[in-house]
PDB file of N, CA and C in Angstrom:
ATOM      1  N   UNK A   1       0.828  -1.185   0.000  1.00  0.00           N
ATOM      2  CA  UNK A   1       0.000   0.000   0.000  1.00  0.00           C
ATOM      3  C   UNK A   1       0.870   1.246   0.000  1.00  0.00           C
ATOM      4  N   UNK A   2       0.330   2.091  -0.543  1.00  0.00           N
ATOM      5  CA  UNK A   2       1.162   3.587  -0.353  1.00  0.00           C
ATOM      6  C   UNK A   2       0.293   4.768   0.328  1.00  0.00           C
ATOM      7  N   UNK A   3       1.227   5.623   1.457  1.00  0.00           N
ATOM      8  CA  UNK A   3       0.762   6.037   2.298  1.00  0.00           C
ATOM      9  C   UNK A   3       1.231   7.734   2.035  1.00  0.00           C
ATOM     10  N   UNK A   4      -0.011   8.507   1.965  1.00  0.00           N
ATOM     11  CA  UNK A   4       0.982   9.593   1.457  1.00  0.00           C
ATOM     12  C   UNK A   4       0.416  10.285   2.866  1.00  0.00           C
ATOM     13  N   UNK A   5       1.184  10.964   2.940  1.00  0.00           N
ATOM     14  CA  UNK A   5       1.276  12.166   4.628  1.00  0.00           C
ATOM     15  C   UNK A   5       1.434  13.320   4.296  1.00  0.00           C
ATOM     16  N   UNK A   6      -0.349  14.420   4.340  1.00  0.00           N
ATOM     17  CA  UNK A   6       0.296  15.311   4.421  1.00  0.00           C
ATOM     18  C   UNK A   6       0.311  16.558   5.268  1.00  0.00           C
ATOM     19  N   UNK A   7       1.258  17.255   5.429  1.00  0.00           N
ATOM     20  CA  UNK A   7       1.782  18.519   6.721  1.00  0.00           C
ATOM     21  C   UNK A   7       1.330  19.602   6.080  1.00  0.00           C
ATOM     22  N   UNK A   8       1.439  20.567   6.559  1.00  0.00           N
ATOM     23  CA  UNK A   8       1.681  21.853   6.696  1.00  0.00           C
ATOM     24  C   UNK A   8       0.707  23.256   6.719  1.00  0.00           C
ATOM     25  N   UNK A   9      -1.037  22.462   6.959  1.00  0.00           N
ATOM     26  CA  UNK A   9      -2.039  23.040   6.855  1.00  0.00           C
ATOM     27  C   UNK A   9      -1.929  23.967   8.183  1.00  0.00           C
ATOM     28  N   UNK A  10      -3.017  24.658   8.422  1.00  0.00           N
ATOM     29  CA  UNK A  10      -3.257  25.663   9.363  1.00  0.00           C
ATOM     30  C   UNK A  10      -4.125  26.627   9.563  1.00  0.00           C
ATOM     31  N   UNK A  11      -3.922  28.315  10.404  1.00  0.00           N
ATOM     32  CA  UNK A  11      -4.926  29.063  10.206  1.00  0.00           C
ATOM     33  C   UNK A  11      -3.793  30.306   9.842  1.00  0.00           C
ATOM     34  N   UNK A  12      -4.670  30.867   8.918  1.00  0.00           N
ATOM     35  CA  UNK A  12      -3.774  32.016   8.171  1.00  0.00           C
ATOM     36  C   UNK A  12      -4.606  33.461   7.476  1.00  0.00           C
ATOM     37  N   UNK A  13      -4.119  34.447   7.796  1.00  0.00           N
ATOM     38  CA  UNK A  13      -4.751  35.652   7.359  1.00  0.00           C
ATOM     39  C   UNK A  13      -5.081  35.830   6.061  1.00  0.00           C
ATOM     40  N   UNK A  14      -5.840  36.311   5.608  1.00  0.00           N
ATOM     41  CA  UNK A  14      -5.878  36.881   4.427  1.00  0.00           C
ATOM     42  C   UNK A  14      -4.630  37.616   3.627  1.00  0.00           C
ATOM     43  N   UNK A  15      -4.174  36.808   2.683  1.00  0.00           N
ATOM     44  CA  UNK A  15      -2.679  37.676   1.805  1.00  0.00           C
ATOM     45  C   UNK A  15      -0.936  36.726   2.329  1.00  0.00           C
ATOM     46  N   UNK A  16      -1.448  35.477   2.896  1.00  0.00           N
ATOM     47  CA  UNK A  16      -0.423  34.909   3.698  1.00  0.00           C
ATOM     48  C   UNK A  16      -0.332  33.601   3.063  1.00  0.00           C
ATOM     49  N   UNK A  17       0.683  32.987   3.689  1.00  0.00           N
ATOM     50  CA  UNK A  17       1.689  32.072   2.541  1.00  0.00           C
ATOM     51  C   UNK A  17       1.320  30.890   3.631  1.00  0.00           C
ATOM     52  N   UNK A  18       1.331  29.594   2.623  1.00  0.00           N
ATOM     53  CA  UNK A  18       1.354  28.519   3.510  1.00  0.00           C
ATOM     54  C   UNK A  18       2.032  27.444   2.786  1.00  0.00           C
ATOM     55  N   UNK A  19       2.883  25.994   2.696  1.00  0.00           N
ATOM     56  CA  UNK A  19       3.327  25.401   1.807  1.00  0.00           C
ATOM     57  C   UNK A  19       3.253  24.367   2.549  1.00  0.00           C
ATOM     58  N   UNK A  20       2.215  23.198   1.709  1.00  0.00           N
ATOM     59  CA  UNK A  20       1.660  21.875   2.265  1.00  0.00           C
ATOM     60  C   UNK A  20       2.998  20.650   1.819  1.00  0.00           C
ATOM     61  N   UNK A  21       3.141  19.549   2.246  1.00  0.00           N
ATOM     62  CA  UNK A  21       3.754  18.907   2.348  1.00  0.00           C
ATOM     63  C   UNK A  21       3.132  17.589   1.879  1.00  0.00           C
ATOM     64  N   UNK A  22       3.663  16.687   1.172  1.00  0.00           N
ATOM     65  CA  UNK A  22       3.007  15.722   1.206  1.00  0.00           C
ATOM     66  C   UNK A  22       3.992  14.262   0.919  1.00  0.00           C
ATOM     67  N   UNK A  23       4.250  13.495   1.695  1.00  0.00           N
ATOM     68  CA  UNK A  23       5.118  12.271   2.077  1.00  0.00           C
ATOM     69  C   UNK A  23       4.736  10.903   1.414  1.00  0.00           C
ATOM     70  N   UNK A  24       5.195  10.925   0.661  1.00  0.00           N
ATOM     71  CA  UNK A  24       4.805   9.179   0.219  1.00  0.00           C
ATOM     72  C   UNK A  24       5.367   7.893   0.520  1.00  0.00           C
ATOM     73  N   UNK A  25       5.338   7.029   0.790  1.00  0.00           N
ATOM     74  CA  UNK A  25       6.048   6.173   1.270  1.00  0.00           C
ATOM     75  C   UNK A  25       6.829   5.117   0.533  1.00  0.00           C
ATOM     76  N   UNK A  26       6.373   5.752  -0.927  1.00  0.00           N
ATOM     77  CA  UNK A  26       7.221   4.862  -2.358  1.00  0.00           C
ATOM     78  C   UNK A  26       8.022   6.056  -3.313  1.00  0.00           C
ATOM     79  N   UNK A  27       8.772   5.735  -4.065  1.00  0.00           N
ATOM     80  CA  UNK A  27       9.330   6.572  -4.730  1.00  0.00           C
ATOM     81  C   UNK A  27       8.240   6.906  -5.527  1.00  0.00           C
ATOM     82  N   UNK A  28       8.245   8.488  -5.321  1.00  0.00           N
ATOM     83  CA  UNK A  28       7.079   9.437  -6.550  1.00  0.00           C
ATOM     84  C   UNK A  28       7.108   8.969  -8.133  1.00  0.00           C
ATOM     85  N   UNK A  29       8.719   8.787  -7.799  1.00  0.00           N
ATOM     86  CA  UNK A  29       8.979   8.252  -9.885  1.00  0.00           C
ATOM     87  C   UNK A  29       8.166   7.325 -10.848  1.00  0.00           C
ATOM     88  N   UNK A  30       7.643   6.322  -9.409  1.00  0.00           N
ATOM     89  CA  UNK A  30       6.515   5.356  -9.440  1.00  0.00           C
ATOM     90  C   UNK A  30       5.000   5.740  -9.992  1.00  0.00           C
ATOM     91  N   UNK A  31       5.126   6.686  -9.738  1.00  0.00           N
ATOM     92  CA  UNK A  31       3.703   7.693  -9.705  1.00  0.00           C
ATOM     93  C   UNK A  31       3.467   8.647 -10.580  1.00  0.00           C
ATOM     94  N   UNK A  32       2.318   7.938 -11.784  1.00  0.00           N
ATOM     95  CA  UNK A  32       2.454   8.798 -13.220  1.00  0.00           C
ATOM     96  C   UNK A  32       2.099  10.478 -12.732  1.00  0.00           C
ATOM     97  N   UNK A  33       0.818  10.830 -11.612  1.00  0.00           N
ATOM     98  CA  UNK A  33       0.903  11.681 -11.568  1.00  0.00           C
ATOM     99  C   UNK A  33       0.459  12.404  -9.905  1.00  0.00           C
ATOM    100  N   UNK A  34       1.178  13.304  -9.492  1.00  0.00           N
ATOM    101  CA  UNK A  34       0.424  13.646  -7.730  1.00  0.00           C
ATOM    102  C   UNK A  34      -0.087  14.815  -7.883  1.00  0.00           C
ATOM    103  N   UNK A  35      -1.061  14.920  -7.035  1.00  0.00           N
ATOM    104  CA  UNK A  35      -1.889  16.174  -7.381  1.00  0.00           C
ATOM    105  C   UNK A  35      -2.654  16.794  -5.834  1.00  0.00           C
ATOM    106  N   UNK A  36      -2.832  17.701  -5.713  1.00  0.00           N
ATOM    107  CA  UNK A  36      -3.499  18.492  -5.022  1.00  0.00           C
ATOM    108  C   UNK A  36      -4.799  18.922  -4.929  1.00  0.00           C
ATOM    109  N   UNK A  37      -5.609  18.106  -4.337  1.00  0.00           N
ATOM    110  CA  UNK A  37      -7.019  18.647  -4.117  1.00  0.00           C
ATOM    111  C   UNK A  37      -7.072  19.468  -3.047  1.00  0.00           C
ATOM    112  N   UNK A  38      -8.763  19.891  -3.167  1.00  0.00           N
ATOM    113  CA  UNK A  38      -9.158  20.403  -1.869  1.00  0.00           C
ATOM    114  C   UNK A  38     -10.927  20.666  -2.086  1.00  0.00           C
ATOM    115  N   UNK A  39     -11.578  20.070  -0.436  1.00  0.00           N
ATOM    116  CA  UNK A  39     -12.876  20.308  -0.643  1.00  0.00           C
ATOM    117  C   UNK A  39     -13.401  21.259   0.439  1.00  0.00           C
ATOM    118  N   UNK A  40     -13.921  21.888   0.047  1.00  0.00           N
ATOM    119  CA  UNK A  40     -14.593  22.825   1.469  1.00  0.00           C
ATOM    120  C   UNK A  40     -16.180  22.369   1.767  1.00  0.00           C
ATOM    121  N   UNK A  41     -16.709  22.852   2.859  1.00  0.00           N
ATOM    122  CA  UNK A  41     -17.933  22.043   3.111  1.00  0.00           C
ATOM    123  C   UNK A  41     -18.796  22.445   2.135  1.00  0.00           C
ATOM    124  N   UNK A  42     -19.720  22.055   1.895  1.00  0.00           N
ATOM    125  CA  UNK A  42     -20.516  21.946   1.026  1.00  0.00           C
ATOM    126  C   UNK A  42     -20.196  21.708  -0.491  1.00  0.00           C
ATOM    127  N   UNK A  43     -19.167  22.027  -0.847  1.00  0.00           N
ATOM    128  CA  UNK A  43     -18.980  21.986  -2.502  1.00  0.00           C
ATOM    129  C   UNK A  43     -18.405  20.517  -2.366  1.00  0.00           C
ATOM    130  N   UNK A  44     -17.714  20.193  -3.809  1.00  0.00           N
ATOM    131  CA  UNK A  44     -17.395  19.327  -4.529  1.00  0.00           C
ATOM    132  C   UNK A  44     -15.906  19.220  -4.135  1.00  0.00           C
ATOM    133  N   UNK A  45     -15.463  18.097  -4.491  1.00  0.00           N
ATOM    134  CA  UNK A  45     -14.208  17.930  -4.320  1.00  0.00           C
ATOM    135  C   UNK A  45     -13.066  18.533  -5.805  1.00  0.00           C
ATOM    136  N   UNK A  46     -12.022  19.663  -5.713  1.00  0.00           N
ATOM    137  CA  UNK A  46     -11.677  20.343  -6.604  1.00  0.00           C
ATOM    138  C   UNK A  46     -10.190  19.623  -7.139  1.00  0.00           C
ATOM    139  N   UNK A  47      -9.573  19.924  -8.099  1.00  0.00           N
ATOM    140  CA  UNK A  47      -8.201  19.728  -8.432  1.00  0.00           C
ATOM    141  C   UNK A  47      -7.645  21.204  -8.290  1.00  0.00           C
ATOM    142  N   UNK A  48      -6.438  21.257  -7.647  1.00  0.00           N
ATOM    143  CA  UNK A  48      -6.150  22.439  -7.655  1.00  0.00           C
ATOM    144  C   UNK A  48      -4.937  22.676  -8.066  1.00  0.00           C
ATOM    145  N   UNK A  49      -3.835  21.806  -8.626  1.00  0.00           N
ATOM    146  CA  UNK A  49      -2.836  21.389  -8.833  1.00  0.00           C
ATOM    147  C   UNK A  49      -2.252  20.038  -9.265  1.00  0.00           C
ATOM    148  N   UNK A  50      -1.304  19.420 -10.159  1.00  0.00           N
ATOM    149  CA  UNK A  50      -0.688  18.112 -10.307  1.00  0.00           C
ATOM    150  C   UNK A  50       0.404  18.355 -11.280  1.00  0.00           C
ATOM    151  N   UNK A  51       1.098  17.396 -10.686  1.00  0.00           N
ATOM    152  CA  UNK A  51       2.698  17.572 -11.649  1.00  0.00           C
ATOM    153  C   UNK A  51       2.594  15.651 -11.974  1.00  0.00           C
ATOM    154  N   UNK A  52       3.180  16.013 -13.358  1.00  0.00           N
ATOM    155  CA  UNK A  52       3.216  14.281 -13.569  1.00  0.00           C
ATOM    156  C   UNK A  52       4.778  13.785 -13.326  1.00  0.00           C
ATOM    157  N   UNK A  53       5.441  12.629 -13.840  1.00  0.00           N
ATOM    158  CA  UNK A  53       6.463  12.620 -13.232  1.00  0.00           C
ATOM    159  C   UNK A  53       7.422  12.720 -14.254  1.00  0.00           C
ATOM    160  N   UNK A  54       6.897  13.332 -15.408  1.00  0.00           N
ATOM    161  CA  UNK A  54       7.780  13.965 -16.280  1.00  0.00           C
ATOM    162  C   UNK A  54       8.306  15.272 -15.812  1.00  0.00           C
ATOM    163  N   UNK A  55       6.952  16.007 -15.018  1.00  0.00           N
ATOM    164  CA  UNK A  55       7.362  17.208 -14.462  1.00  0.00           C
ATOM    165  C   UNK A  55       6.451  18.660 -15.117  1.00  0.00           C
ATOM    166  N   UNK A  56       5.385  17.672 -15.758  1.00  0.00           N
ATOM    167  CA  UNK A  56       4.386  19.079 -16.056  1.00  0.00           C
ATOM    168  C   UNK A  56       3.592  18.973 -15.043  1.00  0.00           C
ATOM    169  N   UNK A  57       3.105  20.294 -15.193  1.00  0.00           N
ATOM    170  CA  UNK A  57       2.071  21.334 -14.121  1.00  0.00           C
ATOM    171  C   UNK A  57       0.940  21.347 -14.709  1.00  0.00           C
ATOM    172  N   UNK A  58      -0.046  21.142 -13.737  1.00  0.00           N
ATOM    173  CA  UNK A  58      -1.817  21.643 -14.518  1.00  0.00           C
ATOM    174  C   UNK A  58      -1.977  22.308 -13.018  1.00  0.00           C
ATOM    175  N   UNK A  59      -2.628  23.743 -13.316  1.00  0.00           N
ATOM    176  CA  UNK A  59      -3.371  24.238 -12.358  1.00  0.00           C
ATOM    177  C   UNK A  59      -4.899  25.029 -12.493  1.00  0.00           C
ATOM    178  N   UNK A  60      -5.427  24.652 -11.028  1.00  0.00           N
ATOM    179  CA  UNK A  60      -6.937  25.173 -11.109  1.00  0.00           C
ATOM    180  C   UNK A  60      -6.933  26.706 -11.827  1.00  0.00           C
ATOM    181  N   UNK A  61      -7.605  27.232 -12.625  1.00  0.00           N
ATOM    182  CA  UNK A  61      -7.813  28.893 -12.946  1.00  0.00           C
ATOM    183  C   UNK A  61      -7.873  29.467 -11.652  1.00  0.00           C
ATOM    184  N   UNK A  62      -8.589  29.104 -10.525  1.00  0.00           N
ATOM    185  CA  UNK A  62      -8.057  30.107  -9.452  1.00  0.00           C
ATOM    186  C   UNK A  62      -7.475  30.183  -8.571  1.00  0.00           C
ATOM    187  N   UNK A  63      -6.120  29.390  -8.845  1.00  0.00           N
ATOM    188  CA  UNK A  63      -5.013  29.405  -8.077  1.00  0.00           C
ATOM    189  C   UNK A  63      -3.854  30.034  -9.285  1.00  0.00           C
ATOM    190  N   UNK A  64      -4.053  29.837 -10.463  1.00  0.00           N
ATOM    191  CA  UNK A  64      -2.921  30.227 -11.115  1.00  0.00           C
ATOM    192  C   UNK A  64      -2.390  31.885 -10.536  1.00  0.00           C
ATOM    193  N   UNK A  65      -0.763  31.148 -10.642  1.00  0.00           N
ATOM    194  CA  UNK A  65      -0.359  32.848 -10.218  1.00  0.00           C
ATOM    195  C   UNK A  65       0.031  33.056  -8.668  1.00  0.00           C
ATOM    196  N   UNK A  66      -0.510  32.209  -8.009  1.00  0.00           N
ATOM    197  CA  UNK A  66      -0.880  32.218  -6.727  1.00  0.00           C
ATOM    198  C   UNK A  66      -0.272  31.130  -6.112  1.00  0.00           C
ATOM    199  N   UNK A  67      -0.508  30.124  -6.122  1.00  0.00           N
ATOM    200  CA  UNK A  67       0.290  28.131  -5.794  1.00  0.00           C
ATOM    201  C   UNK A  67       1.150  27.618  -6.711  1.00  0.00           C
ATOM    202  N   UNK A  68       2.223  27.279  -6.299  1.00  0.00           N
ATOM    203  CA  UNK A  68       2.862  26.650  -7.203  1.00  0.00           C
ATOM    204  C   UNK A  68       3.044  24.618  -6.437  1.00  0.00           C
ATOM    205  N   UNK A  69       3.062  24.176  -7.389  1.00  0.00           N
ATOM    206  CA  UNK A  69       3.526  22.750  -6.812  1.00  0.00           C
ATOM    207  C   UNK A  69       4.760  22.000  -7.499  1.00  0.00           C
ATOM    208  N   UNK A  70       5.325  21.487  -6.603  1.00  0.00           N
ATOM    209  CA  UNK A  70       6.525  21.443  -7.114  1.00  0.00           C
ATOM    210  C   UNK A  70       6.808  19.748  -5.998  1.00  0.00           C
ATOM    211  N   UNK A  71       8.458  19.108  -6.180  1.00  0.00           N
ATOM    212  CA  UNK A  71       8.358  17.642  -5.762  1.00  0.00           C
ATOM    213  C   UNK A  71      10.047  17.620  -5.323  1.00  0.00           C
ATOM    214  N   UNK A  72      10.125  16.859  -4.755  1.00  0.00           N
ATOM    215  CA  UNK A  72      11.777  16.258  -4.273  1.00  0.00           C
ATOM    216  C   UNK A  72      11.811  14.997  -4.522  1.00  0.00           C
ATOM    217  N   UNK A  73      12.147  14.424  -5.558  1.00  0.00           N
ATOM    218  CA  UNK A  73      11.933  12.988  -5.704  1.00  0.00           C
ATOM    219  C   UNK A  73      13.132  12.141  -4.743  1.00  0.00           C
ATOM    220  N   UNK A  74      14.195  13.087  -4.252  1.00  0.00           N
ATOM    221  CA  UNK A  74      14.749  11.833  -3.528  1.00  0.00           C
ATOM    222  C   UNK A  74      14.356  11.956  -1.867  1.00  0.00           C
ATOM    223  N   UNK A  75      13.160  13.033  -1.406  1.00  0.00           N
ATOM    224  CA  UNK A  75      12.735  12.873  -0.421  1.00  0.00           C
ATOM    225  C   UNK A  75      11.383  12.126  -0.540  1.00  0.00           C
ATOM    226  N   UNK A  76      10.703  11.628  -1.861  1.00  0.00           N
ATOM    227  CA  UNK A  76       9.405  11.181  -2.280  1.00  0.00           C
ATOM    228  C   UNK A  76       8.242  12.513  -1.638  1.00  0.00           C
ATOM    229  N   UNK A  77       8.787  13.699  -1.859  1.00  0.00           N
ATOM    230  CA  UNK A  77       7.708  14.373  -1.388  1.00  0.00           C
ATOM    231  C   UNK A  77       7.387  15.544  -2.624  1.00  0.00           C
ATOM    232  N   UNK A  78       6.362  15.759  -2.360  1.00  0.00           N
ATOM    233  CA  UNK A  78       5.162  17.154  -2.818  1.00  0.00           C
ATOM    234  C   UNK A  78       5.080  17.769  -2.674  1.00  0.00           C
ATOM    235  N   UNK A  79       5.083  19.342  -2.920  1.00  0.00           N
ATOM    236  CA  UNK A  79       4.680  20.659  -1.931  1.00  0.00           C
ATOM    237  C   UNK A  79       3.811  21.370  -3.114  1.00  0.00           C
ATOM    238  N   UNK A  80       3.255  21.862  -1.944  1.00  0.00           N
ATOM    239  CA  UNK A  80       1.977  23.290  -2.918  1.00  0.00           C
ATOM    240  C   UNK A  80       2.314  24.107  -1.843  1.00  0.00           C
ATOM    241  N   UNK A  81       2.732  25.447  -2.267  1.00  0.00           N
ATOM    242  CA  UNK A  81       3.299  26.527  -1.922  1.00  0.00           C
ATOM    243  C   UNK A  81       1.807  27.453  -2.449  1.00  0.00           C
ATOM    244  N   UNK A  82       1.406  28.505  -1.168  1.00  0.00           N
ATOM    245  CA  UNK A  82       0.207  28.817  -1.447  1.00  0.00           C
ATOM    246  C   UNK A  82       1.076  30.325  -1.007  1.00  0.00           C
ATOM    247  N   UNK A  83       0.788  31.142  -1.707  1.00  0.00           N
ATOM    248  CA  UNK A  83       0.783  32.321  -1.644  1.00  0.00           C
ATOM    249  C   UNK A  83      -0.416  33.472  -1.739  1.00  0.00           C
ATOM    250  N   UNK A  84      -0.542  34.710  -0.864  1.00  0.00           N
ATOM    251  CA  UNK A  84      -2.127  35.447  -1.303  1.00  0.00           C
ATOM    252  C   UNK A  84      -3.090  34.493  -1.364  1.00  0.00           C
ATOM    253  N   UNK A  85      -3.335  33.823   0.011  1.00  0.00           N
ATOM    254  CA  UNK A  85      -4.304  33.323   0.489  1.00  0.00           C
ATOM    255  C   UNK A  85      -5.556  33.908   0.811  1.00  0.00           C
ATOM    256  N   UNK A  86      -6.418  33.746   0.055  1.00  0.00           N
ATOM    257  CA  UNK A  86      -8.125  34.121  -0.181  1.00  0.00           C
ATOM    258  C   UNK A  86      -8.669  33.382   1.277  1.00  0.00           C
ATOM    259  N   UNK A  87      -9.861  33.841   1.482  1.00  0.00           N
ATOM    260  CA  UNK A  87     -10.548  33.339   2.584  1.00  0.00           C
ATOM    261  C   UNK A  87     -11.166  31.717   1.902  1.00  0.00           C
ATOM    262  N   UNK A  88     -11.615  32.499   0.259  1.00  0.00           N
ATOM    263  CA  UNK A  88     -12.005  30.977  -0.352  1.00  0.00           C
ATOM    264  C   UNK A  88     -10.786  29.945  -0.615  1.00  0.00           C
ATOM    265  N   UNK A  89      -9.915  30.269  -0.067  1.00  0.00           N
ATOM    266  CA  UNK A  89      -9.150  28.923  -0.535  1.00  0.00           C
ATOM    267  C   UNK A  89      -9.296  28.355   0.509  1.00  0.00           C
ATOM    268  N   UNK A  90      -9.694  28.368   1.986  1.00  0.00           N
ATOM    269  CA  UNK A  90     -10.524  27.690   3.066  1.00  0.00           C
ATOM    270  C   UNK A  90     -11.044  25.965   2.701  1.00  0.00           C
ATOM    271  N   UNK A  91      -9.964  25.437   3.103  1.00  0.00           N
ATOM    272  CA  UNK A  91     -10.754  23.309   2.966  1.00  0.00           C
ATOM    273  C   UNK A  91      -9.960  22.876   3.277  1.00  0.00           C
ATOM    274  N   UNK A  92     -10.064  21.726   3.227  1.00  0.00           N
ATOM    275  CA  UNK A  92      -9.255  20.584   3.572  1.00  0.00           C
ATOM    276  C   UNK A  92      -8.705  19.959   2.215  1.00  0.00           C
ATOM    277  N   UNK A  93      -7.464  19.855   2.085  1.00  0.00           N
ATOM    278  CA  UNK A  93      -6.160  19.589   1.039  1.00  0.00           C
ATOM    279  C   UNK A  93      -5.834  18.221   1.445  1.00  0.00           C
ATOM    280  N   UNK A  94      -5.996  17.527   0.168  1.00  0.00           N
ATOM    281  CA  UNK A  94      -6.222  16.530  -0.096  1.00  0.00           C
ATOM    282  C   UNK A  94      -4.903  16.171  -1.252  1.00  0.00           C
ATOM    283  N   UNK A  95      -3.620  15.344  -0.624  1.00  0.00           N
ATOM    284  CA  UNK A  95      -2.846  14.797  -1.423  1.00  0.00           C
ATOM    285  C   UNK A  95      -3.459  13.292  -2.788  1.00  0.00           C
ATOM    286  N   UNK A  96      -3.506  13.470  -3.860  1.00  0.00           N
ATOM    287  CA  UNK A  96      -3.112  12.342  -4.633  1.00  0.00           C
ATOM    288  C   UNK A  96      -2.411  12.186  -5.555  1.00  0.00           C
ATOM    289  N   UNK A  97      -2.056   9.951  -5.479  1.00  0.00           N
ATOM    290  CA  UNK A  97      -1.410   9.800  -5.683  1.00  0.00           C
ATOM    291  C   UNK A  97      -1.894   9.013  -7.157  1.00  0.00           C
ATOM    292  N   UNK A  98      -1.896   8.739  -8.081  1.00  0.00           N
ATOM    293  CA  UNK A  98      -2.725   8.378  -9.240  1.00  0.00           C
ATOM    294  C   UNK A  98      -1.570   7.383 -10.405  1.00  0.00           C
ATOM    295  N   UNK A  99      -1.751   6.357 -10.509  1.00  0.00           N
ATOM    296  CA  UNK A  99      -1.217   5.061 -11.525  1.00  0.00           C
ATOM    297  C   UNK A  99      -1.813   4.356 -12.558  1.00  0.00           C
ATOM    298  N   UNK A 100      -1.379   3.920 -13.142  1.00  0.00           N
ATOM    299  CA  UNK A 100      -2.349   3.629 -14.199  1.00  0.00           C
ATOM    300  C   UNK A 100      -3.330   2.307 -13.740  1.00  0.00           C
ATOM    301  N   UNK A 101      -2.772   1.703 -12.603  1.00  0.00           N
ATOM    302  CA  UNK A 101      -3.983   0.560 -12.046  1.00  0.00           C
ATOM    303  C   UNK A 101      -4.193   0.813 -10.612  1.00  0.00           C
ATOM    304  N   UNK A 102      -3.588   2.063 -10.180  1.00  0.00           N
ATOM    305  CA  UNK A 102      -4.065   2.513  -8.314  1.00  0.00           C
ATOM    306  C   UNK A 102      -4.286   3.767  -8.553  1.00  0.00           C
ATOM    307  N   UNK A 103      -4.914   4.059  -7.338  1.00  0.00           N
ATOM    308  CA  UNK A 103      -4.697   5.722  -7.220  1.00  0.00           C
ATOM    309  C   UNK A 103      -5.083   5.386  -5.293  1.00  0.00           C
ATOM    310  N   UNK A 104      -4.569   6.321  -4.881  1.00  0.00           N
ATOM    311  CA  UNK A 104      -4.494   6.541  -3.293  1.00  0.00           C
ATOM    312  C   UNK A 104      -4.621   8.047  -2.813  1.00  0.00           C
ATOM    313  N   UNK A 105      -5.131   8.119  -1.650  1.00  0.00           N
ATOM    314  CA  UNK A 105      -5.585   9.573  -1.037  1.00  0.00           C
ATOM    315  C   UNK A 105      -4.814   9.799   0.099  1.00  0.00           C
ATOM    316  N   UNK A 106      -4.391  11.195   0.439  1.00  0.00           N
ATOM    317  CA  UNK A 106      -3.909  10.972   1.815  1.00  0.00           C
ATOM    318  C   UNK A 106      -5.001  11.804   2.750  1.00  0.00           C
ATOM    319  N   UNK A 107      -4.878  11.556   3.838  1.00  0.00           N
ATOM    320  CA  UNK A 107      -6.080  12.263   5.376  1.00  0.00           C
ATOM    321  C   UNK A 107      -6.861  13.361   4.760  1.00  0.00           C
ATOM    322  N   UNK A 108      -5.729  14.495   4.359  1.00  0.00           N
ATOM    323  CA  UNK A 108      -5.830  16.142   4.224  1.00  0.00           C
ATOM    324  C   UNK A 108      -5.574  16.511   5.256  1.00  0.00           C
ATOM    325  N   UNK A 109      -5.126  17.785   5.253  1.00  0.00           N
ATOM    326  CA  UNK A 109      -4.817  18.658   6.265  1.00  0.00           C
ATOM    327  C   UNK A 109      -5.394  19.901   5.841  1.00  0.00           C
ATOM    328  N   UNK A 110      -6.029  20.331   7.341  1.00  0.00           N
ATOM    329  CA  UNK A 110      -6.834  22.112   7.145  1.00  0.00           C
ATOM    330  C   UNK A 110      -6.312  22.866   6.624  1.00  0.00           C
ATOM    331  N   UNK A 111      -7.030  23.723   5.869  1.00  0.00           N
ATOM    332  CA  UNK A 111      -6.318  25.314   5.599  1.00  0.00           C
ATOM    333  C   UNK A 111      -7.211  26.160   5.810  1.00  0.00           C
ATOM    334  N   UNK A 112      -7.330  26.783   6.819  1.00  0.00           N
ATOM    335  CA  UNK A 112      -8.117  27.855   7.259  1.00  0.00           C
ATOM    336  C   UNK A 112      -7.888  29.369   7.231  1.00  0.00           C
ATOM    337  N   UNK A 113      -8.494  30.193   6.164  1.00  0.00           N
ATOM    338  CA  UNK A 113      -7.878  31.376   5.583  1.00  0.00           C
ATOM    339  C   UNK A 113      -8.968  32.383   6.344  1.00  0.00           C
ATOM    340  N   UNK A 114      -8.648  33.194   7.231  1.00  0.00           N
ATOM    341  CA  UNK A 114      -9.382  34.282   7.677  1.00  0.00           C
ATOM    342  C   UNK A 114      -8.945  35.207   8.701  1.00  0.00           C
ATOM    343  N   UNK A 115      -9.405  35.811   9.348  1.00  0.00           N
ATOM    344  CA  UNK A 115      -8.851  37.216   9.895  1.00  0.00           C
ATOM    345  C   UNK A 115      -9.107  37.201  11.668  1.00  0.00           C
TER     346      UNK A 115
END
């Protein structure tokens, strides 16, 4: 099984930086592509980010500009670097990990954007 872990959620002002973490317990190289969700209550579950392991980027329209995600393949980890944090970027961040015959989720960790 693969276990991804991820850190670095919290509570944060409006216009403030936060950069999530996310730990896998297999080499990422393994892993056609990891990506960054996030759902807040009531809505849908969003994509807000993913790098494949070639090393392209897809990001949500309203994060562009704003998050970047980026990887350490010899630490097997993930980061989304959130910059000019909106109150709506408020949910719970949701690491995945996606293969062509698995895909795996990790916990999420909060991000709570307000004043």
């Amino acid at each position: 099984q693969v276990q991804l872990v991820e850190s670095g959620g919290g509570l944060v002002q409006p216009g403030g930086s936060l950069r999530l973490s996310c730990a896998a317990s297999v080499s990422i190289l393994t892993i056609n592509v990891m990506g960054w969700y996030r759902q807040a209550p009531g809505k849908e579950r969003e994509l807000v980010a993913s790098i494949t392991v070639g090393g392209s980027t897809n990001y949500a329209d309203s994060v562009k500009g704003r998050f970047t995600i980026s990887r350490d393949n010899t630490k097997n980890t993930v980061y989304l670097q959130m910059n000019r944090l909106k109150p709506e970027d408020t949910a719970v961040y949701y690491c995945n990990a996606n293969s062509i015959l698995w895909t795996y989720w990790g916990q999420g960790t909060q991000v709570t954007v307000s004043s």
